[in-house]
Protein backbone atom coordinates (compact mmCIF):
# COMPACT_ATOMS: atom_id res chain seq x y z
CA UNK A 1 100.39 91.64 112.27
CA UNK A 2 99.62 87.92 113.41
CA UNK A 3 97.21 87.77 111.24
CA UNK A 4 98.80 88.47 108.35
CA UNK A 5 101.69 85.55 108.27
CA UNK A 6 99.08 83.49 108.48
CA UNK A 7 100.26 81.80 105.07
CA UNK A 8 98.77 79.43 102.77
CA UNK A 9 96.90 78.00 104.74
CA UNK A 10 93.48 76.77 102.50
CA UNK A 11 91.22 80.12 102.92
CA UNK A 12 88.30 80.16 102.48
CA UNK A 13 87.77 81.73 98.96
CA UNK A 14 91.45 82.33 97.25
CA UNK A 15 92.09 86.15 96.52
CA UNK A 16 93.51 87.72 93.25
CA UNK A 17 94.53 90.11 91.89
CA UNK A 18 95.64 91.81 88.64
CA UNK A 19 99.05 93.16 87.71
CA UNK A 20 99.28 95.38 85.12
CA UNK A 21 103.16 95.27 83.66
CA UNK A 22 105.70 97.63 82.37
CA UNK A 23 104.64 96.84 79.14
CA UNK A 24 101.11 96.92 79.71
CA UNK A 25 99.89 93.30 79.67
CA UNK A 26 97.93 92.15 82.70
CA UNK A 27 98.34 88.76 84.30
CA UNK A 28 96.38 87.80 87.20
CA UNK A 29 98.13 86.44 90.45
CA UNK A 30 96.88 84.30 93.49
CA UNK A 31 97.46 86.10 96.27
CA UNK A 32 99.80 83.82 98.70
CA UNK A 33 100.60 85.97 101.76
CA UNK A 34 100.79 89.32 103.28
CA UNK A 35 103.92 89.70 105.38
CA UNK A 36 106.18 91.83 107.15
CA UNK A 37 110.17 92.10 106.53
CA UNK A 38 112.01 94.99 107.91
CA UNK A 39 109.27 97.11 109.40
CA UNK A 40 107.30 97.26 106.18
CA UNK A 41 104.53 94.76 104.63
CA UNK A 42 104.88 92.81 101.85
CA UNK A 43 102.96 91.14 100.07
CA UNK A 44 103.73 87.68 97.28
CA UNK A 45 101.96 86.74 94.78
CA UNK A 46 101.84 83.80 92.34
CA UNK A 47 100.72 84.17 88.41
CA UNK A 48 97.79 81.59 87.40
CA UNK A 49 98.91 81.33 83.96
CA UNK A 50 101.91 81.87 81.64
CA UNK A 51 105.87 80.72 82.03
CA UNK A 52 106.12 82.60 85.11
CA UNK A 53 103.44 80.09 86.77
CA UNK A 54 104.81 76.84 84.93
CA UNK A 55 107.95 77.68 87.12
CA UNK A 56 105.95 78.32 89.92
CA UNK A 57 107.85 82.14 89.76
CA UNK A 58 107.21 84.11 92.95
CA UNK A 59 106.31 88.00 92.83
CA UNK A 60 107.27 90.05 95.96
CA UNK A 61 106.36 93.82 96.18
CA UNK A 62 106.12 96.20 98.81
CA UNK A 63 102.16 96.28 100.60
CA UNK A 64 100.36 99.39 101.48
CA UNK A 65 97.02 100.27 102.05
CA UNK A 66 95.21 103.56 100.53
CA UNK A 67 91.92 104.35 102.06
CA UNK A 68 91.02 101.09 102.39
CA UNK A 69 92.58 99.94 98.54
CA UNK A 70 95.77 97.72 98.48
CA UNK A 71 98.81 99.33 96.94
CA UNK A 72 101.67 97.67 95.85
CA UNK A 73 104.84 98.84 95.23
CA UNK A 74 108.11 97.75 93.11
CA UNK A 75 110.99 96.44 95.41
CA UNK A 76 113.75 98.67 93.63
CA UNK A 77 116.64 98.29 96.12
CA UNK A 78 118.65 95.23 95.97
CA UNK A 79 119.16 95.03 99.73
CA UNK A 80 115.94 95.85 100.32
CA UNK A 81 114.63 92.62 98.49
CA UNK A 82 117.26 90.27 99.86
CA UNK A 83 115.99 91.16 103.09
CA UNK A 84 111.87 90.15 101.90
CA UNK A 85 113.05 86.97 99.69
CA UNK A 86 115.11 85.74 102.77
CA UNK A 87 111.75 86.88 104.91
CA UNK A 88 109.44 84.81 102.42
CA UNK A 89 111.64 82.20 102.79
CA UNK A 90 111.83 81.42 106.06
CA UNK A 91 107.86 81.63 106.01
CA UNK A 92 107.92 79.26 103.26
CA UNK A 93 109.96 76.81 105.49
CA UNK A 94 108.21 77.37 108.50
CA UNK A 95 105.07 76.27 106.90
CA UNK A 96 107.01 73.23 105.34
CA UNK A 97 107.87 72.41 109.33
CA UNK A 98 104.28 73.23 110.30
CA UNK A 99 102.95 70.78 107.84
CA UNK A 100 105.28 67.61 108.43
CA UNK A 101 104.79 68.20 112.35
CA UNK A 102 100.88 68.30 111.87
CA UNK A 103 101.26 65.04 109.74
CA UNK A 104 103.63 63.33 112.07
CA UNK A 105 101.15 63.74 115.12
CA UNK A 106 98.18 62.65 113.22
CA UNK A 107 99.56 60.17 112.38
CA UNK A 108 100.09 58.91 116.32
């Protein structure tokens, strides 16, 4: 599971993937982290184009894996996605710390 909170950290090619909506329209996503939160993976996403990535809009959904295909799954339950967003966040801020303490000792 290490592996996978490894977070934005520049990879070495950046992975995407395409959504396909309720409505049908597709909008491709970078693909930001895979993470745990609760005992189950997650996995959050960022659209490359359209209002949602002019906002810099988030998408979290639940991460599975099918015979070797990734499967991702709607976060219906309230609770459920208070629990990942708070999750995300503290990755997010973690990797805000990581980066100022890597700066500050460089800089020494």
């Amino acid at each position: 599971m290490a592996e996978k909170n490894k977070m934005m950290e520049e990879p070495e090619e950046e992975m995407t993937v395409t959504l396909t909506l309720d409505d049908g329209s597709e909008i491709e996503c970078l693909v930001l982290t895979i993470f745990e939160a609760g005992g189950r993976d997650y996995i959050a996403l960022l659209p490359t184009e359209g209002i949602d990535a002019e906002e810099g809009e988030v998408y979290l959904y639940r991460y599975t894996e099918v015979d070797g295909e990734a499967d991702l799954q709607n976060i219906e339950d309230d609770e459920e996605y208070e629990i990942v967003a708070d999750a995300f966040d503290e990755l997010l801020d973690e990797q805000e710390y990581d980066e100022m303490v890597g700066d500050d000792e460089e800089e020494e």
